[in-house]
N, C-alpha and C. Protein backbone atom coordinates (compact mmCIF):
# COMPACT_ATOMS: atom_id res chain seq x y z
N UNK A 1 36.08 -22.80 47.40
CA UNK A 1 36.57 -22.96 48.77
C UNK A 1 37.77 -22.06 48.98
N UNK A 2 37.75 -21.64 50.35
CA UNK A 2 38.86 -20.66 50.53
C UNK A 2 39.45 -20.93 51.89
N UNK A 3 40.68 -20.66 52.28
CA UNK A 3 41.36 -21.35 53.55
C UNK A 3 41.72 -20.21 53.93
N UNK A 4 41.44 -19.78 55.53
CA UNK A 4 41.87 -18.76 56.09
C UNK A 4 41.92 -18.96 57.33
N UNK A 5 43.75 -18.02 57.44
CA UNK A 5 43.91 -18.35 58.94
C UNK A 5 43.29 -18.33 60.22
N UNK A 6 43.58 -18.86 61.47
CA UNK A 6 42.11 -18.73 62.57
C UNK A 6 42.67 -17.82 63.03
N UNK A 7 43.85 -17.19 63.02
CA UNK A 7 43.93 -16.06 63.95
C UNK A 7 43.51 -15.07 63.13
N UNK A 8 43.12 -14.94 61.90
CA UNK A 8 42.45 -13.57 61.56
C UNK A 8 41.14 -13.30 61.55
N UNK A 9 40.43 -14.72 61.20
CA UNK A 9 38.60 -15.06 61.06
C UNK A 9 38.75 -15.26 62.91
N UNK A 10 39.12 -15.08 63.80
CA UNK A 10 38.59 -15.57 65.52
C UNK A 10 38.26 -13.96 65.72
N UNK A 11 39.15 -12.50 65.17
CA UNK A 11 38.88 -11.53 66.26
C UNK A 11 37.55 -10.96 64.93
N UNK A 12 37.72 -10.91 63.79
CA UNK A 12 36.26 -10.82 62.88
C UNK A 12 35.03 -11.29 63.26
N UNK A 13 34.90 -12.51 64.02
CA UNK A 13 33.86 -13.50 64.41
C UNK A 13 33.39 -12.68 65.69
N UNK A 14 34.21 -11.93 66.85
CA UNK A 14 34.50 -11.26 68.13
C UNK A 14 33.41 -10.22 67.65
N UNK A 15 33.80 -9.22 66.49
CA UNK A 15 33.80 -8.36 66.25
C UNK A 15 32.10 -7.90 65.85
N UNK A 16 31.61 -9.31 65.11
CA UNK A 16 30.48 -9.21 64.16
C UNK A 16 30.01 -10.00 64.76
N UNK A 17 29.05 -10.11 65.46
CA UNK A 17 28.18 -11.28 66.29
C UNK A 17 27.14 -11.65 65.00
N UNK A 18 26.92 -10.75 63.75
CA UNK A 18 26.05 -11.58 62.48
C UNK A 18 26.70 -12.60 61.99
N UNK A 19 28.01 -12.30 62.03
CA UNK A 19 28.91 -12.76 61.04
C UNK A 19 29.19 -14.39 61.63
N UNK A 20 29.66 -14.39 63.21
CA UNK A 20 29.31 -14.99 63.98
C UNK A 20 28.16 -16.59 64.00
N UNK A 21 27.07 -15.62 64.11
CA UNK A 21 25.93 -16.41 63.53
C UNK A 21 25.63 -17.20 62.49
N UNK A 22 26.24 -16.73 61.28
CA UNK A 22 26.81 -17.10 60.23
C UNK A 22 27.54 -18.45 59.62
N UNK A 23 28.93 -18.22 60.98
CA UNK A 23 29.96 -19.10 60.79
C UNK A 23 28.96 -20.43 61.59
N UNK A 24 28.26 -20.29 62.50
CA UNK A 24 27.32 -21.20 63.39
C UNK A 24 27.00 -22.16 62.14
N UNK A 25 26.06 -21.22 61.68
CA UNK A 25 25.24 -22.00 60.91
C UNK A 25 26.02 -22.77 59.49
N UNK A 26 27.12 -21.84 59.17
CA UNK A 26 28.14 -23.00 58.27
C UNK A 26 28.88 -23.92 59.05
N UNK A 27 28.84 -23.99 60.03
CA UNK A 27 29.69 -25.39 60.65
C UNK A 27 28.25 -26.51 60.90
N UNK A 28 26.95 -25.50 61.30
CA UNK A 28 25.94 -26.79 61.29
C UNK A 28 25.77 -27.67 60.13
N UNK A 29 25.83 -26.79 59.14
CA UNK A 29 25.90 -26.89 57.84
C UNK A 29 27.07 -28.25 57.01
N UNK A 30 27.80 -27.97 57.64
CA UNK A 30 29.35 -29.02 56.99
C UNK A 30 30.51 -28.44 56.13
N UNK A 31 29.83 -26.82 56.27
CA UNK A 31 30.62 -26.08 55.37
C UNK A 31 31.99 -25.25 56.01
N UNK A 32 32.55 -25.65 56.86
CA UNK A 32 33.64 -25.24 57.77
C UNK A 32 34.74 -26.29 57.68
N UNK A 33 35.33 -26.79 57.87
CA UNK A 33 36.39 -27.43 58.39
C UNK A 33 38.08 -26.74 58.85
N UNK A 34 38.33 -27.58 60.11
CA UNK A 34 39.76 -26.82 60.76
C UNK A 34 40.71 -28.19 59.92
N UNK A 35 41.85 -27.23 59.75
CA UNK A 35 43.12 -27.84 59.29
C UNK A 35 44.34 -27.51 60.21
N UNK A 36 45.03 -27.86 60.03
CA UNK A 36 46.83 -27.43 60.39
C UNK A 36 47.82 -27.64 58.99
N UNK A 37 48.62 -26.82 58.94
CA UNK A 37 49.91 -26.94 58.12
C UNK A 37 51.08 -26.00 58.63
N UNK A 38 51.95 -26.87 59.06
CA UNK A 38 53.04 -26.41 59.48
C UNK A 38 53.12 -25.59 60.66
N UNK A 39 52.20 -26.16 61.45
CA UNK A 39 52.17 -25.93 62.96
C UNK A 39 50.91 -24.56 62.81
N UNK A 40 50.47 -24.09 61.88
CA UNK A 40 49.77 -22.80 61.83
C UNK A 40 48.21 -23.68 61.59
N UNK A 41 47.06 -22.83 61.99
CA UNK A 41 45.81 -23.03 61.90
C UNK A 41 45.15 -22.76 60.69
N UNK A 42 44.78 -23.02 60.16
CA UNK A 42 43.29 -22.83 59.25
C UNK A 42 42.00 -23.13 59.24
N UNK A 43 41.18 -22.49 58.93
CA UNK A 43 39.95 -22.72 58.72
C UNK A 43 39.18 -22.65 56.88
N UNK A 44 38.79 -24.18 56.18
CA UNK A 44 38.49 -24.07 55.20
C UNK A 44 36.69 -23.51 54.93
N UNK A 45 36.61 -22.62 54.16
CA UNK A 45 35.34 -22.14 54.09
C UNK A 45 34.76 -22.71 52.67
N UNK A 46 33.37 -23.55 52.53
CA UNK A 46 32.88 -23.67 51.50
C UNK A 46 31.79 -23.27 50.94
N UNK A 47 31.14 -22.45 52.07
CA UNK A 47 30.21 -20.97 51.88
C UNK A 47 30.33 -19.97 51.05
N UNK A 48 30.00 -19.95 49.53
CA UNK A 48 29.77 -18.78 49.17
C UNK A 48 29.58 -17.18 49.61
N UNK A 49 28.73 -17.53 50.49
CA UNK A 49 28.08 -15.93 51.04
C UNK A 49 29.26 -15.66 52.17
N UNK A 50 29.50 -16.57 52.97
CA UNK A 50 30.20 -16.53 54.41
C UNK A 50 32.04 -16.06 53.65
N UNK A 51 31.79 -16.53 52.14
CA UNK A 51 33.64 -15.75 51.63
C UNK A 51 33.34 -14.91 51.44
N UNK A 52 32.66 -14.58 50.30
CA UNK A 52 31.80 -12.84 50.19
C UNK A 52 31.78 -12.01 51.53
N UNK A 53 31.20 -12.59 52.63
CA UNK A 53 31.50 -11.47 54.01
C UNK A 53 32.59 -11.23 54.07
N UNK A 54 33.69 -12.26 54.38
CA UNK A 54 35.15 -12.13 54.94
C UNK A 54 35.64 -11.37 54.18
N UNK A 55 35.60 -11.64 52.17
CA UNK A 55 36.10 -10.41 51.70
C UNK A 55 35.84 -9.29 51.85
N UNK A 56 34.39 -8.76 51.74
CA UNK A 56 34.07 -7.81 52.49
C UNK A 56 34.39 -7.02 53.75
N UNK A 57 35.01 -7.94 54.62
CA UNK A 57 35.88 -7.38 55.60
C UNK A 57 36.82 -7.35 55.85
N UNK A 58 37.51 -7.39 54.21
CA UNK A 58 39.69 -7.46 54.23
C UNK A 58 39.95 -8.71 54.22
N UNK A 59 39.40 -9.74 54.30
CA UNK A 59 40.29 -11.03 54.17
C UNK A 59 39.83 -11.78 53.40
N UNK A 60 40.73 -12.18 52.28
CA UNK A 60 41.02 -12.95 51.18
C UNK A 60 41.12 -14.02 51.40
N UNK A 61 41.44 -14.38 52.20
CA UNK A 61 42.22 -16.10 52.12
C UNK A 61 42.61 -16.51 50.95
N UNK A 62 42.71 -18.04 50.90
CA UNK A 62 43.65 -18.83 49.86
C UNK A 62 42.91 -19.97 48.99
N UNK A 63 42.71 -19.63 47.65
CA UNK A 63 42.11 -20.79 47.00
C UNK A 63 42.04 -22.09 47.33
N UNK A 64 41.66 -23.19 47.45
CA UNK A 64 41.72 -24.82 47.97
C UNK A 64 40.94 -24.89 46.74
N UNK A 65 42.01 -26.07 46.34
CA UNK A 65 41.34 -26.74 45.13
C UNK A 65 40.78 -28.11 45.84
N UNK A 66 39.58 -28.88 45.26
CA UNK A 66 39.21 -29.96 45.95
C UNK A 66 39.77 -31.08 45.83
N UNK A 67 39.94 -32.15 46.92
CA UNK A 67 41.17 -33.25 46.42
C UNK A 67 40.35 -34.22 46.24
């Protein structure tokens, strides 16, 4: 799992209407969830393939260990 901010995955999502499609089908999925910490947004990803894209397109996000 990887946590990444929404203001960087919202203009990527804009950008890539596959990618897009993608995120669709991981939220149909259960594999999305939104967070907050410290007034800032996140989005946790538990998609394999859907982190593989994002890295693929510059963004890393942040390990989440499972609680």
């Amino acid at each position: 799992m990887r946590r990444y901010p929404a203001h960087k995955v919202t203009p990527l999502l804009v950008q890539h209407p596959d990618l897009m499609e993608a995120w669709k089908e991981a939220a149909r999925a259960g594999l999305l969830r939104a967070e907050s910490q410290e007034g800032r947004n996140y989005v946790v990803v538990e998609d394999p393939s859907l982190i593989a894209r994002l890295k693929a397109l510059g963004l890393e996000g942040e390990a989440v260990k499972e609680a």
